[in-house]
N, C-alpha and C. Protein backbone atom coordinates (compact mmCIF):
# COMPACT_ATOMS: atom_id res chain seq x y z
N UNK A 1 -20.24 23.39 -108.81
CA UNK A 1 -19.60 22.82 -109.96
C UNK A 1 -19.39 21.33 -109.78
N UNK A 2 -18.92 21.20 -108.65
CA UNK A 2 -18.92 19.97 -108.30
C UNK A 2 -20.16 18.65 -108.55
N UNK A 3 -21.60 19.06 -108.27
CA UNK A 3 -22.66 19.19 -108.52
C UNK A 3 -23.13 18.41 -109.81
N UNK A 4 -22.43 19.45 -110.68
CA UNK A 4 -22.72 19.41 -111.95
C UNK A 4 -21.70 18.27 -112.50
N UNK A 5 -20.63 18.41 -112.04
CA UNK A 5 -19.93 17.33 -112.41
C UNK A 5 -20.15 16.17 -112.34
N UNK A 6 -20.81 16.05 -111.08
CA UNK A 6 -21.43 14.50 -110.27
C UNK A 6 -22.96 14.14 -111.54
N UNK A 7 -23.90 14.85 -111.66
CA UNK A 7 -24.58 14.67 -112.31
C UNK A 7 -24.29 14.21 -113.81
N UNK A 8 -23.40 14.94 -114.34
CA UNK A 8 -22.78 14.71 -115.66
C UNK A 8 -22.41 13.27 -115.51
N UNK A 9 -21.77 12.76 -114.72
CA UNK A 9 -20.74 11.77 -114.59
C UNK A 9 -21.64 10.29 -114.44
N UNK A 10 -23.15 10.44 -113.71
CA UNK A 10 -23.98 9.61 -112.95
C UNK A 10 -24.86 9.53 -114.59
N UNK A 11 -25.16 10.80 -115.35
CA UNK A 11 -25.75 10.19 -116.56
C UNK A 11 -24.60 9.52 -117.29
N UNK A 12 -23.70 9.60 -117.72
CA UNK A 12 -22.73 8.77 -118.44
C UNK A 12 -22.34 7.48 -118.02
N UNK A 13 -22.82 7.18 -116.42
CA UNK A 13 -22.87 6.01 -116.25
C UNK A 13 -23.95 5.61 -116.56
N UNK A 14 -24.97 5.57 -116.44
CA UNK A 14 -26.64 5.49 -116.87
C UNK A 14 -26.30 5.03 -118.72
N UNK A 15 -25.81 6.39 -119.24
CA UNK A 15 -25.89 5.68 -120.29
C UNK A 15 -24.90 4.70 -121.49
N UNK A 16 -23.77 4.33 -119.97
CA UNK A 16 -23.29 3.34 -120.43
C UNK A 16 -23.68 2.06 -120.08
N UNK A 17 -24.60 2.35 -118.93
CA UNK A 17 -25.26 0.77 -118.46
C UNK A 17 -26.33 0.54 -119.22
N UNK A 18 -27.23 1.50 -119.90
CA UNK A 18 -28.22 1.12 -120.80
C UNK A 18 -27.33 0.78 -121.80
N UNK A 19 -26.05 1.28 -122.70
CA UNK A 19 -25.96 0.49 -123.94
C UNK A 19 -25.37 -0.79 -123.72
N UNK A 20 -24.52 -1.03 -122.59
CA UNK A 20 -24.08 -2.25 -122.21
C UNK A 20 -25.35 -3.14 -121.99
N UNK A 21 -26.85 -2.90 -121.82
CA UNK A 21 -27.50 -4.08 -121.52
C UNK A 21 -28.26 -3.95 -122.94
N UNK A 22 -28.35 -3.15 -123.86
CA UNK A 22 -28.82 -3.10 -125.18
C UNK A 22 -27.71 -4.23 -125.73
N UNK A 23 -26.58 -4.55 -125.60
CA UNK A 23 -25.56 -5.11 -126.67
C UNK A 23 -25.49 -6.93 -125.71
N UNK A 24 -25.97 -7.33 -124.61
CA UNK A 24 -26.18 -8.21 -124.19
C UNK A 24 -27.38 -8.48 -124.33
N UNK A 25 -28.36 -7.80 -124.62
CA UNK A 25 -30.09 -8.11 -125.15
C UNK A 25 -29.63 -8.56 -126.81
N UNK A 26 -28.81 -8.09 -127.40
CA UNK A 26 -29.07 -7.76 -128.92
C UNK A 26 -27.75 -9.10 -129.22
N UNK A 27 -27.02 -9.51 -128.70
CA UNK A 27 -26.01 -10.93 -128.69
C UNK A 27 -27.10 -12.24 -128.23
N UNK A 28 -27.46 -11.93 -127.25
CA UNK A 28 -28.57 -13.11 -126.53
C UNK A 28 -29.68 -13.08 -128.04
N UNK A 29 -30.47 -12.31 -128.44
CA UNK A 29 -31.36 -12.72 -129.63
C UNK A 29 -30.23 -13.11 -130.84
N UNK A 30 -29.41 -12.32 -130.61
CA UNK A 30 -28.81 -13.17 -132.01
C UNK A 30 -28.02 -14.75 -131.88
N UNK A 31 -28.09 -15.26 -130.43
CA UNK A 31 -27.50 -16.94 -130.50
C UNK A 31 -28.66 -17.20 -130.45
N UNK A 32 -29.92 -16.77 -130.24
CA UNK A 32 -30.91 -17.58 -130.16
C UNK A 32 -31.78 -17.71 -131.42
N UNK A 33 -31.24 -16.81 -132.50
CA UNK A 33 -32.05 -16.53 -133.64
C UNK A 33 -30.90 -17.92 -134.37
N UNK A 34 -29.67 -17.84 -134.23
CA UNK A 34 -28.69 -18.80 -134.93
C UNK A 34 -28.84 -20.09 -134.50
N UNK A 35 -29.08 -20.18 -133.36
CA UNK A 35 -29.40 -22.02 -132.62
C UNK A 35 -31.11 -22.49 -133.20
N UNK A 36 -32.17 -21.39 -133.40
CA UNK A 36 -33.48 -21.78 -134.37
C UNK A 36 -33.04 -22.17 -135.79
N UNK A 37 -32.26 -21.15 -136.56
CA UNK A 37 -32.03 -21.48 -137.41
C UNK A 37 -31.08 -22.94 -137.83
N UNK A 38 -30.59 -23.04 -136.73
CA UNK A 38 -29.20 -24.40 -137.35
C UNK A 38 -29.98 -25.56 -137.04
N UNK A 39 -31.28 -25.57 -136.55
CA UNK A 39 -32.10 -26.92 -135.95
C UNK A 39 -33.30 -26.80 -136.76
N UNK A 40 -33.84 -25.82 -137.68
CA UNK A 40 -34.81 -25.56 -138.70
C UNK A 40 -35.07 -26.45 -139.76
N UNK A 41 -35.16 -27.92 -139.80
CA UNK A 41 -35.39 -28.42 -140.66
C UNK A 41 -34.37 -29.41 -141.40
N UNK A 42 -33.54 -29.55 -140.25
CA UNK A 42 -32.18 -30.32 -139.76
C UNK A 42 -33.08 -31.40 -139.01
N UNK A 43 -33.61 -32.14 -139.00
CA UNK A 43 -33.65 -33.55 -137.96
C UNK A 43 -33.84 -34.23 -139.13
N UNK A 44 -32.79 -35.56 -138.71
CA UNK A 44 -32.00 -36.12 -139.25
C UNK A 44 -32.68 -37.81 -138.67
N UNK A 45 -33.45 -38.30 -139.39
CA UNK A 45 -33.60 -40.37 -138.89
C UNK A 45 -32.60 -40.71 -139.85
N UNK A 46 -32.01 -41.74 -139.10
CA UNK A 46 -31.46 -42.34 -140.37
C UNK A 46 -31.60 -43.05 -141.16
N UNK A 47 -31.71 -43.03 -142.61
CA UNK A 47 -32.23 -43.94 -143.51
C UNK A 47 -33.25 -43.23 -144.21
N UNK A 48 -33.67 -41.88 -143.83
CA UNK A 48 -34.91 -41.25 -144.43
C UNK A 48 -34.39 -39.98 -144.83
N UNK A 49 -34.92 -39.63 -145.79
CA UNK A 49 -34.66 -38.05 -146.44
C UNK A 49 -35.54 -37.76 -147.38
N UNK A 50 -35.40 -36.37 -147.85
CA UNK A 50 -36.19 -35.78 -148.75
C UNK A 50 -36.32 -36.39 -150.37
N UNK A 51 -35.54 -36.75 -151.22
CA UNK A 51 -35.30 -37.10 -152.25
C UNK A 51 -34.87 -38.91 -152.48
N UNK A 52 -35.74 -39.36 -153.35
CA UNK A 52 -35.74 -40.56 -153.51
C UNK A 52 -35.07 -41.01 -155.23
N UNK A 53 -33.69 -41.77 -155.21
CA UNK A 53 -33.39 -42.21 -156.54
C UNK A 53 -32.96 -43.74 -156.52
N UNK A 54 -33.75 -43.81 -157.19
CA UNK A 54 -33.11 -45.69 -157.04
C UNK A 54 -32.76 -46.15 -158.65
N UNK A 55 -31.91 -46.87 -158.46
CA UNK A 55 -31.41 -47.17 -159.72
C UNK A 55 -31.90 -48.56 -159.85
N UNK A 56 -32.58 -49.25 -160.56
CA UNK A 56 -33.17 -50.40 -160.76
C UNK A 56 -31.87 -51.64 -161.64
N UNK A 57 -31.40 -52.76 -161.27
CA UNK A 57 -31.30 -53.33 -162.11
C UNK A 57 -32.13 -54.47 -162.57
N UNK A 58 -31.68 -55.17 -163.69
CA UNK A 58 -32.52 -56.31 -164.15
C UNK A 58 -32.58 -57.90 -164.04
N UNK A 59 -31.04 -57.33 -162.85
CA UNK A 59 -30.46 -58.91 -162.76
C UNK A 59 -31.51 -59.45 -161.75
N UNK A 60 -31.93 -60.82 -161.71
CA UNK A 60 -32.58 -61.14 -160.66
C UNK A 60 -31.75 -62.53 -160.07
N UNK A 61 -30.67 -62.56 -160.30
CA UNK A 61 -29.86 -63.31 -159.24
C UNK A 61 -30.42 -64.84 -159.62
N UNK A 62 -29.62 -65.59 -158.30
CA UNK A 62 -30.42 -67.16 -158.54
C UNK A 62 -31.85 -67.29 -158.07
N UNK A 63 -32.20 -66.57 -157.04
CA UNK A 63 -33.48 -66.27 -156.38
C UNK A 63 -34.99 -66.19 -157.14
N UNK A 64 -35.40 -67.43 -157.67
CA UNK A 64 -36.73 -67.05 -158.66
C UNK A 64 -37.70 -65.83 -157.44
N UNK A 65 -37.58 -65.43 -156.68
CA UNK A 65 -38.47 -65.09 -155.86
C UNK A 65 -37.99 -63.35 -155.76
N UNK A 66 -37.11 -63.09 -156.03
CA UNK A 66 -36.71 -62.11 -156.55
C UNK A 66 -37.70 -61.05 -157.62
N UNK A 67 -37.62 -59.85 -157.28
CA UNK A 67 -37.93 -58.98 -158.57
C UNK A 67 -37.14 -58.09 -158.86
N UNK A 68 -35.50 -57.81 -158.32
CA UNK A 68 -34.49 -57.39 -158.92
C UNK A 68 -33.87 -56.91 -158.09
N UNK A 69 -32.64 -56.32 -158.35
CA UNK A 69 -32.09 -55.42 -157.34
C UNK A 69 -32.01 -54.02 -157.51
N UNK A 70 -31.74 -53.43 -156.57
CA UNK A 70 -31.72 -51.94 -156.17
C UNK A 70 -30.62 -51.50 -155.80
N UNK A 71 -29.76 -50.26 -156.31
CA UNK A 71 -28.64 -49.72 -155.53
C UNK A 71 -28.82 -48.57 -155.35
N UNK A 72 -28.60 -48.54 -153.73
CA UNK A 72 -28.73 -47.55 -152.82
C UNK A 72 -27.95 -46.22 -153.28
N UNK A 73 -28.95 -45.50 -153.54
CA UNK A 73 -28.46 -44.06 -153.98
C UNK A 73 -28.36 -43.08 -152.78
N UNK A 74 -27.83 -41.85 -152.55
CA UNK A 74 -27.76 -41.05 -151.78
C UNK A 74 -29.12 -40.59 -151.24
N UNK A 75 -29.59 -40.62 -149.86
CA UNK A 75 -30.89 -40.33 -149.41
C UNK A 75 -31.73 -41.08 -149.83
N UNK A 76 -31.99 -42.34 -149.85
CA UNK A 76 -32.68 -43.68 -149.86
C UNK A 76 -32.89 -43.69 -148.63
N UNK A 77 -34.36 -44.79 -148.60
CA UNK A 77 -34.52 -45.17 -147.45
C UNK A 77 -35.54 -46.98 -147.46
N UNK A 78 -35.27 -47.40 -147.07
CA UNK A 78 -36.03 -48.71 -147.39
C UNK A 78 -37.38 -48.28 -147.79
N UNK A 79 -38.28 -47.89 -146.41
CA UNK A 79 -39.54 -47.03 -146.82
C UNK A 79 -39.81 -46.46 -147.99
N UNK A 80 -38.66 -45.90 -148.37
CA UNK A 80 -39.06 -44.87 -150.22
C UNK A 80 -38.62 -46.13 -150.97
N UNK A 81 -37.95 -47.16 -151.15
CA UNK A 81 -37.86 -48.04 -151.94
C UNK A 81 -38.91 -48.72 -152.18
N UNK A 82 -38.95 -49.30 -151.02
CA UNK A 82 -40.53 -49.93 -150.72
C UNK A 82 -41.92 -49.12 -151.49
N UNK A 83 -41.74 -47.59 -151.55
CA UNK A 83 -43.18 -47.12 -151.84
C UNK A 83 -42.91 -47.31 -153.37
N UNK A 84 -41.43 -46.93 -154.21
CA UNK A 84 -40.83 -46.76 -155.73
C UNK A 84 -41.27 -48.51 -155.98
N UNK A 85 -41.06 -49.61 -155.24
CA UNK A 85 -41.24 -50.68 -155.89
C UNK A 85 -42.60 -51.16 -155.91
N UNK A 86 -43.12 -51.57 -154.39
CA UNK A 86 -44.18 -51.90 -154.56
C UNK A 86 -45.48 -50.98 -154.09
N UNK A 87 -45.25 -49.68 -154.15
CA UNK A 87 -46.37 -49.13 -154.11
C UNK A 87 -46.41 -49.00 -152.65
N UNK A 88 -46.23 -49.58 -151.33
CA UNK A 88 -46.46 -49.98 -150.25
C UNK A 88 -45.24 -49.06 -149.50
N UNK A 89 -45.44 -48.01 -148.78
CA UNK A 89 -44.26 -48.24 -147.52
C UNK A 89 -43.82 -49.16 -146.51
N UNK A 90 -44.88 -49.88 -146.37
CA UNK A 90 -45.15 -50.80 -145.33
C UNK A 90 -44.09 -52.05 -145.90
N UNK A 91 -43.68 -52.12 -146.89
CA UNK A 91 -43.01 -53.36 -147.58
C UNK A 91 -41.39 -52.94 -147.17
N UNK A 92 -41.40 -52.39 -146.54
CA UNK A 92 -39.77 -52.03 -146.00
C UNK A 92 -39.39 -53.18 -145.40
N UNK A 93 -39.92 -53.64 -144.95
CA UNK A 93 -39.69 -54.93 -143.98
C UNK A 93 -39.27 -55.99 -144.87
N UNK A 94 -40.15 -56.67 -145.57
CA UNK A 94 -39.77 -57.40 -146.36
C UNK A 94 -38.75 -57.40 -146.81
N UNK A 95 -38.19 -56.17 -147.17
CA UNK A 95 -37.19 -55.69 -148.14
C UNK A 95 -35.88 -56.04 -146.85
N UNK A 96 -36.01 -55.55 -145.89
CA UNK A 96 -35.35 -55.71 -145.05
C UNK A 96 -34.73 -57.09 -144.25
N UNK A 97 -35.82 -57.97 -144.41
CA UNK A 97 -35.95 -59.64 -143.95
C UNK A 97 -34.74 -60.18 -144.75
N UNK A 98 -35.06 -59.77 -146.34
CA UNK A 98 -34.81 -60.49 -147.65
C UNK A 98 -33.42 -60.07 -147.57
N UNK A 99 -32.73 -58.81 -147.53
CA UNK A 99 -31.28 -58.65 -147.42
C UNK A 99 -30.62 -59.18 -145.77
N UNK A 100 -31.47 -59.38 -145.35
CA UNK A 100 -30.91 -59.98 -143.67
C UNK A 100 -30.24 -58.62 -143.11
N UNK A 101 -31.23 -57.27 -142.89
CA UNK A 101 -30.17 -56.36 -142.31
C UNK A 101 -30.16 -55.94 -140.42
N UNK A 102 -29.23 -56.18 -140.19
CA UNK A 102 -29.08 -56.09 -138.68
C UNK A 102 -29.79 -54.41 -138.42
N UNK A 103 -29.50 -53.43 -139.37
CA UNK A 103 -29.85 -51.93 -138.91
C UNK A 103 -30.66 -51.71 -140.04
N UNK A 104 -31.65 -51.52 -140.28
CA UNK A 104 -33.00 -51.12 -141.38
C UNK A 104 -32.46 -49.67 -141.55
N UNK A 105 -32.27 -48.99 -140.42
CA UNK A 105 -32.41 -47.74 -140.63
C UNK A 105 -31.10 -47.59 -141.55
N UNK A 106 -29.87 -48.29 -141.26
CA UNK A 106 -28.80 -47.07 -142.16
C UNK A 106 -28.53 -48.18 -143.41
N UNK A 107 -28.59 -47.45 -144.58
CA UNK A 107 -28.00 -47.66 -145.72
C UNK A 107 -27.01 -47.06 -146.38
N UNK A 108 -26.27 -47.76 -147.03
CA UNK A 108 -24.98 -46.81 -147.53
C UNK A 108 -25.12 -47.12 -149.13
N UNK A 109 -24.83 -45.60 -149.51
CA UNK A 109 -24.37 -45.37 -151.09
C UNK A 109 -23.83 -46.47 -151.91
N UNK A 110 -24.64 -46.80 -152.80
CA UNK A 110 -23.79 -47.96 -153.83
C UNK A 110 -23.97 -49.16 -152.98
N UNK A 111 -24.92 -49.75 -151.67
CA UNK A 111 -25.28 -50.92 -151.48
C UNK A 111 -26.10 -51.40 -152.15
N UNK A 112 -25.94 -53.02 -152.80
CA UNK A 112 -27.29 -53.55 -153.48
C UNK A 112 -27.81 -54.17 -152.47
N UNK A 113 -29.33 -54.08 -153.10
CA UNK A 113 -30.47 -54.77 -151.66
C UNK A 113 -31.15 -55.47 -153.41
N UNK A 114 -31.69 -56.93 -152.76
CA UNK A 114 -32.00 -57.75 -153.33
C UNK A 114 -33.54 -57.34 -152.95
N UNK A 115 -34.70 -57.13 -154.23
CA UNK A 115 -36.32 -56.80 -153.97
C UNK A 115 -36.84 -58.17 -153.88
N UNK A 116 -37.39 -58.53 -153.00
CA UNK A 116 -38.53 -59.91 -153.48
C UNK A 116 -39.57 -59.72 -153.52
N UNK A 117 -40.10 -60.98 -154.32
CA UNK A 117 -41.28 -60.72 -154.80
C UNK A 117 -42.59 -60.95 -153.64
N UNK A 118 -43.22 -59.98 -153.95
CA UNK A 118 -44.06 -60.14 -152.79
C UNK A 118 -45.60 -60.53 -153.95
N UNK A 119 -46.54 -61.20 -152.86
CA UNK A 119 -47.68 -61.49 -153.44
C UNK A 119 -48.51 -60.64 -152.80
N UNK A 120 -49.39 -59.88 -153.76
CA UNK A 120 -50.46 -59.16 -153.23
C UNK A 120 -51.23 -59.87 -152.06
N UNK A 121 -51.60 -59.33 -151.39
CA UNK A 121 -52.76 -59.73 -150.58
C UNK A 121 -54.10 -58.63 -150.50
N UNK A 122 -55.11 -59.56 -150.12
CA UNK A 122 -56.74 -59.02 -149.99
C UNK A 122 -56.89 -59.01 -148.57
N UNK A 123 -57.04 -57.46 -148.26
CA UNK A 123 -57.89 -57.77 -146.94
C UNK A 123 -59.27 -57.80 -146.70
N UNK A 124 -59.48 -59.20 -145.93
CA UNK A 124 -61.07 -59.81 -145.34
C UNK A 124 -61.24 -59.02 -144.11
N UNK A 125 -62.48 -59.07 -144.04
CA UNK A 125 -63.24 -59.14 -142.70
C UNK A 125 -64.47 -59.72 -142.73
N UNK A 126 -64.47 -60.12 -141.14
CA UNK A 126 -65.62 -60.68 -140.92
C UNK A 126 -66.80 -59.40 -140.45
N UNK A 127 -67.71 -60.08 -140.87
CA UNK A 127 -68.69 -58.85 -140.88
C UNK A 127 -69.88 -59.79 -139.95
N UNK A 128 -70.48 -59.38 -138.81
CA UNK A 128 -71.49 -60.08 -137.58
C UNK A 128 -72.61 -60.42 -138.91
N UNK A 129 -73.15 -61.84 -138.27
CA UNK A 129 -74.17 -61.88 -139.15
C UNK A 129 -75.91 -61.29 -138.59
N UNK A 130 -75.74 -60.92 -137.28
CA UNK A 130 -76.94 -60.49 -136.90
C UNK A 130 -76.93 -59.14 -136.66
N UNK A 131 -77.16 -58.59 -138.21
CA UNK A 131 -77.45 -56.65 -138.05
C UNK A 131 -79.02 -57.11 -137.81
N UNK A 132 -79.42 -55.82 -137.14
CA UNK A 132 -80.89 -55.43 -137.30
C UNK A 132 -80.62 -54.54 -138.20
N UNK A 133 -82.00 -54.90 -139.07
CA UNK A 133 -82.62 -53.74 -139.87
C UNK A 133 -83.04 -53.20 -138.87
N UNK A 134 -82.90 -51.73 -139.77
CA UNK A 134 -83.61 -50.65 -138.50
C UNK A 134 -84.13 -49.44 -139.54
N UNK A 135 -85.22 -49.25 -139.12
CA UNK A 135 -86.34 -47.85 -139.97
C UNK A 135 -86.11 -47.15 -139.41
N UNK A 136 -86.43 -46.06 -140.22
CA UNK A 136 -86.51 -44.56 -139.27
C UNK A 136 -86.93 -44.55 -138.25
N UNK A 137 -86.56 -44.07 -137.19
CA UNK A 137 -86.72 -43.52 -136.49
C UNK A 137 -86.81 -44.61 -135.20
N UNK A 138 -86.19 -45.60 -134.76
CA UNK A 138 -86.37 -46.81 -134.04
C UNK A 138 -85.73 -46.54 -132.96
N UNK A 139 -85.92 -47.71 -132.42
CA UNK A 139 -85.21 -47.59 -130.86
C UNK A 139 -84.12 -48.98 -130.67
N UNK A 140 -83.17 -48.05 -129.79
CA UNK A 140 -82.62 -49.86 -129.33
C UNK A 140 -82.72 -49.96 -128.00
N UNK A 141 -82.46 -50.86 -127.44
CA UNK A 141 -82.35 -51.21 -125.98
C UNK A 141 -80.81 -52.06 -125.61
N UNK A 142 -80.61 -51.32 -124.97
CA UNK A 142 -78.89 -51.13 -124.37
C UNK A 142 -78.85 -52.82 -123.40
N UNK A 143 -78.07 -53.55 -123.94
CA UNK A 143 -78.18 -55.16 -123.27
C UNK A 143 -76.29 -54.95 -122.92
N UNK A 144 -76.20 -55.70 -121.84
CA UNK A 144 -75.14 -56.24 -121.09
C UNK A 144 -73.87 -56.54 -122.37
N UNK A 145 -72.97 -55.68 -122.31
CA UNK A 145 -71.68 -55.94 -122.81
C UNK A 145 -71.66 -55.10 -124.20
N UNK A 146 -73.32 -54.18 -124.42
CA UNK A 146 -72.55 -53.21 -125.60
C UNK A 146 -71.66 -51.92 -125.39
N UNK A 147 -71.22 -51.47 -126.84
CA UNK A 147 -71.00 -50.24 -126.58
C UNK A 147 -71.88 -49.86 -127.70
N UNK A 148 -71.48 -48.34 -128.11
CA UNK A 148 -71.91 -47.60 -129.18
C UNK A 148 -71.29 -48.16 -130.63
N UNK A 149 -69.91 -48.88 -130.09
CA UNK A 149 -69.39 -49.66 -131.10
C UNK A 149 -70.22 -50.48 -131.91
N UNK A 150 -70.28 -51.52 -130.92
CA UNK A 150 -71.12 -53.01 -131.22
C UNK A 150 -72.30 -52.52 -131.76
N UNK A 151 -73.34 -51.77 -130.90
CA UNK A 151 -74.51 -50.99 -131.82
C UNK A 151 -74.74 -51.14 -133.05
N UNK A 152 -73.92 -50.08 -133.33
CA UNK A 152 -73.67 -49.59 -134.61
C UNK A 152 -73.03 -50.49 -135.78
N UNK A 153 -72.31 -51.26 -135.22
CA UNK A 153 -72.22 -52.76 -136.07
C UNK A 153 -73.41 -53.67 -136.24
N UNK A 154 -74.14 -53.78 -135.05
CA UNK A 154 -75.21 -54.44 -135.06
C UNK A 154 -76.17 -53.77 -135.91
N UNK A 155 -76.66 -52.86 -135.65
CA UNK A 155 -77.50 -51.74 -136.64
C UNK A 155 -77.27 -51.06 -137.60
N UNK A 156 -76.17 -50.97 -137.99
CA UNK A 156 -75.72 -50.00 -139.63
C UNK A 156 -75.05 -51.27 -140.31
N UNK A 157 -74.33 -51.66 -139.39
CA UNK A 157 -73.06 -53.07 -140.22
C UNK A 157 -71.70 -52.25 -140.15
N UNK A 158 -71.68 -51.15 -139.63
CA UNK A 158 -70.68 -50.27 -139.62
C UNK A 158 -70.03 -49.55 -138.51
N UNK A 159 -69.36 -50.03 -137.38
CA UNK A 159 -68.71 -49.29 -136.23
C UNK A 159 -68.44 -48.14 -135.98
N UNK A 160 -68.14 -47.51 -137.65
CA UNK A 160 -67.83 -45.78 -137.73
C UNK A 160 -69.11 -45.17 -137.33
N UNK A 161 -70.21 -45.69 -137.50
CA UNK A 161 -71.44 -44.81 -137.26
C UNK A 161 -72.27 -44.44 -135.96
N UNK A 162 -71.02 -45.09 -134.78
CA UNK A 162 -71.60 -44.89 -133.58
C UNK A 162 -71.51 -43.46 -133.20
N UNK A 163 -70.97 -42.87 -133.79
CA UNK A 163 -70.86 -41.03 -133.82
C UNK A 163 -72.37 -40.48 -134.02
N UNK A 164 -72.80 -41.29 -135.22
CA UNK A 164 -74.56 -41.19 -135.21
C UNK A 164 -75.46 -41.19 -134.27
N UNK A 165 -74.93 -42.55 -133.86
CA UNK A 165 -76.10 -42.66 -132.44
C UNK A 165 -76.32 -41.45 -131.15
N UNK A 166 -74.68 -41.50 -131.00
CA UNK A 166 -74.46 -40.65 -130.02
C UNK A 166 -74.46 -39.37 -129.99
N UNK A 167 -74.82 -38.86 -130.95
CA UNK A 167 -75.44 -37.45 -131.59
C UNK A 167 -76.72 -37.47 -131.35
N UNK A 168 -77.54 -37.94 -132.20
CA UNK A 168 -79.18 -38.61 -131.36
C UNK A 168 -79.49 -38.90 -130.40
N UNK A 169 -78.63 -39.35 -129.26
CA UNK A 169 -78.93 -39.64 -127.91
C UNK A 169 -78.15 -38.67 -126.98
N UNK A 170 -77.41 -37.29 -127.50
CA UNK A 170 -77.06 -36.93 -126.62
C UNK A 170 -77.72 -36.07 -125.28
N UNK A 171 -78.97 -35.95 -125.55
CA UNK A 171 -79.83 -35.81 -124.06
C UNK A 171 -79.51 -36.61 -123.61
N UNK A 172 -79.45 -38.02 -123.94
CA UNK A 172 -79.23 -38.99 -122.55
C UNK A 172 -77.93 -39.41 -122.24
N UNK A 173 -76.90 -39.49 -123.07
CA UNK A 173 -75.92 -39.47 -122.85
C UNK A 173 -75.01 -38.45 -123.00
N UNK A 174 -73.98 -38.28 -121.45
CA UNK A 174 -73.44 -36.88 -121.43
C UNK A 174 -71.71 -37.39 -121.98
N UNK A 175 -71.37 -38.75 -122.24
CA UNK A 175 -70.29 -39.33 -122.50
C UNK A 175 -70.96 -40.41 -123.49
N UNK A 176 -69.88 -40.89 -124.46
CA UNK A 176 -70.09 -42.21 -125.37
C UNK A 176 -69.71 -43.42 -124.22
N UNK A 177 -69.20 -43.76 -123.40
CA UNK A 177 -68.82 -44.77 -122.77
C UNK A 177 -69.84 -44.78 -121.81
N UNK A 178 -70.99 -44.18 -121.29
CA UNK A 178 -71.81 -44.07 -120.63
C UNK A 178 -73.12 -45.44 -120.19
N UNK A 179 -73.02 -45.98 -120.99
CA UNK A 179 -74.01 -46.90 -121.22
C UNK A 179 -74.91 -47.64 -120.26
N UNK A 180 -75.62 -47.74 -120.12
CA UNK A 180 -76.53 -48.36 -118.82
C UNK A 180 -77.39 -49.18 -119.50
N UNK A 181 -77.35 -50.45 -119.22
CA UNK A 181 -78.33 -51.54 -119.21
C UNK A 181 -79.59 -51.20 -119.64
N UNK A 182 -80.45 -51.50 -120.14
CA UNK A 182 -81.35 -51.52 -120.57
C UNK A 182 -82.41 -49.82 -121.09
N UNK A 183 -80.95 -49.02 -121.26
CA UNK A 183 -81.36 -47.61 -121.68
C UNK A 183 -81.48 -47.78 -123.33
N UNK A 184 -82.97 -47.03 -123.25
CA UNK A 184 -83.17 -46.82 -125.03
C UNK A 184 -82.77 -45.92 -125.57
N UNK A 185 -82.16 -45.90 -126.72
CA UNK A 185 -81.63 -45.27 -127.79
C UNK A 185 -82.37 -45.32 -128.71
N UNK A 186 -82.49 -43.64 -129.44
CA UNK A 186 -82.77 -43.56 -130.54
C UNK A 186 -82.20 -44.06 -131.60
N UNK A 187 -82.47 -44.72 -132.80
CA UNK A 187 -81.72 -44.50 -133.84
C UNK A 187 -82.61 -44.38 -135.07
N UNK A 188 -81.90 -42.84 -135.79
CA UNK A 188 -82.63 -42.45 -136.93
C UNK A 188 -81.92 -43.57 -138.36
N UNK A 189 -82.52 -42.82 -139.41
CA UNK A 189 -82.13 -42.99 -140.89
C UNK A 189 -82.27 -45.13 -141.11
N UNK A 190 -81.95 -45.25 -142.02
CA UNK A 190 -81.98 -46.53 -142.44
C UNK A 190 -80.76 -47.21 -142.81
N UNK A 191 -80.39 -48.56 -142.97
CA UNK A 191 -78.91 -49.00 -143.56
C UNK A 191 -78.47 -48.95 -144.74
């Protein structure tokens, strides 16, 4: 009897140590399901958010250089002003120069920021004046200081197209940076 008692007693410990590690398995997934969730779409820069409202006014101050002001609405960010005014994210700066702000990143509710006027600009480049024409199916010869870059500037007028070459030459080359002096390259198609 005794026996039986001991056995009885050894499963009831058994199956209080299995539910005791079921209810520490099943607490542990649930802080870890609550700490995913509270960081899910919570990161926080400051000065940037989801929703952009800007309230435009018409005053343009004494500043002929001015194109008006702006008051900082809830979840503004120079960047979204910048894209609402001039099209540009990149014009945050400006925007930023022009109010003199020590912190770009934080803006507060109901601040006016003064817009200036910015002048478009054109971007140039210089483009090498010695492309080779090149016909189907030609060759180049690899000279001191190219890459696949220069090449392909030299021969298309276009740097993106050294992906070309090096597709066509990959029997001989097992890397793009590979280059050896006076190794010929194929190059197909025309400019």
């Amino acid at each position: 009897m005794m026996k039986k008692a001991e056995k009885v007693f050894r499963n009831k410990e058994d199956i209080i140590s299995m539910f005791l590690g079921l209810v520490v398995v099943v607490v542990l997934a649930l802080i870890l399901v609550n700490f995913i969730e509270k960081r899910k779409g919570n990161v926080e820069v400051p000065g940037i958010s989801d929703q952009l409202k800007i309230e435009e006014t018409k005053n343009l101050g004494n500043n002929e250089n001015n194109v008006g002001n702006v008051v900082v609405q809830k979840n503004d960010s120079l960047w979204k002003i910048a894209v609402k005014t001039y099209n540009d994210g990149y014009k945050w700066t400006e925007i930023a120069k022009a109010n003199n702000l020590k912190n770009p990143g934080i803006l507060y509710v109901g601040q006016k920021l003064v817009l200036p006027r910015i002048e478009k600009t054109v971007a140039t480049t210089e483009i090498e004046e010695n492309i080779t024409v090149v016909n189907q199916n030609s060759e180049y010869t690899v000279v001191r200081g190219d890459s696949l870059w220069k090449i392909a500037i030299k021969v298309y007028g276009d740097g993106y197209k050294w992906t070309e070459i090096w597709q066509s030459n990959r029997n001989k080359l097992n890397s793009p940076d590979k280059l050896e002096i006076g190794m010929k390259l194929l190059i197909y198609g025309k400019i």
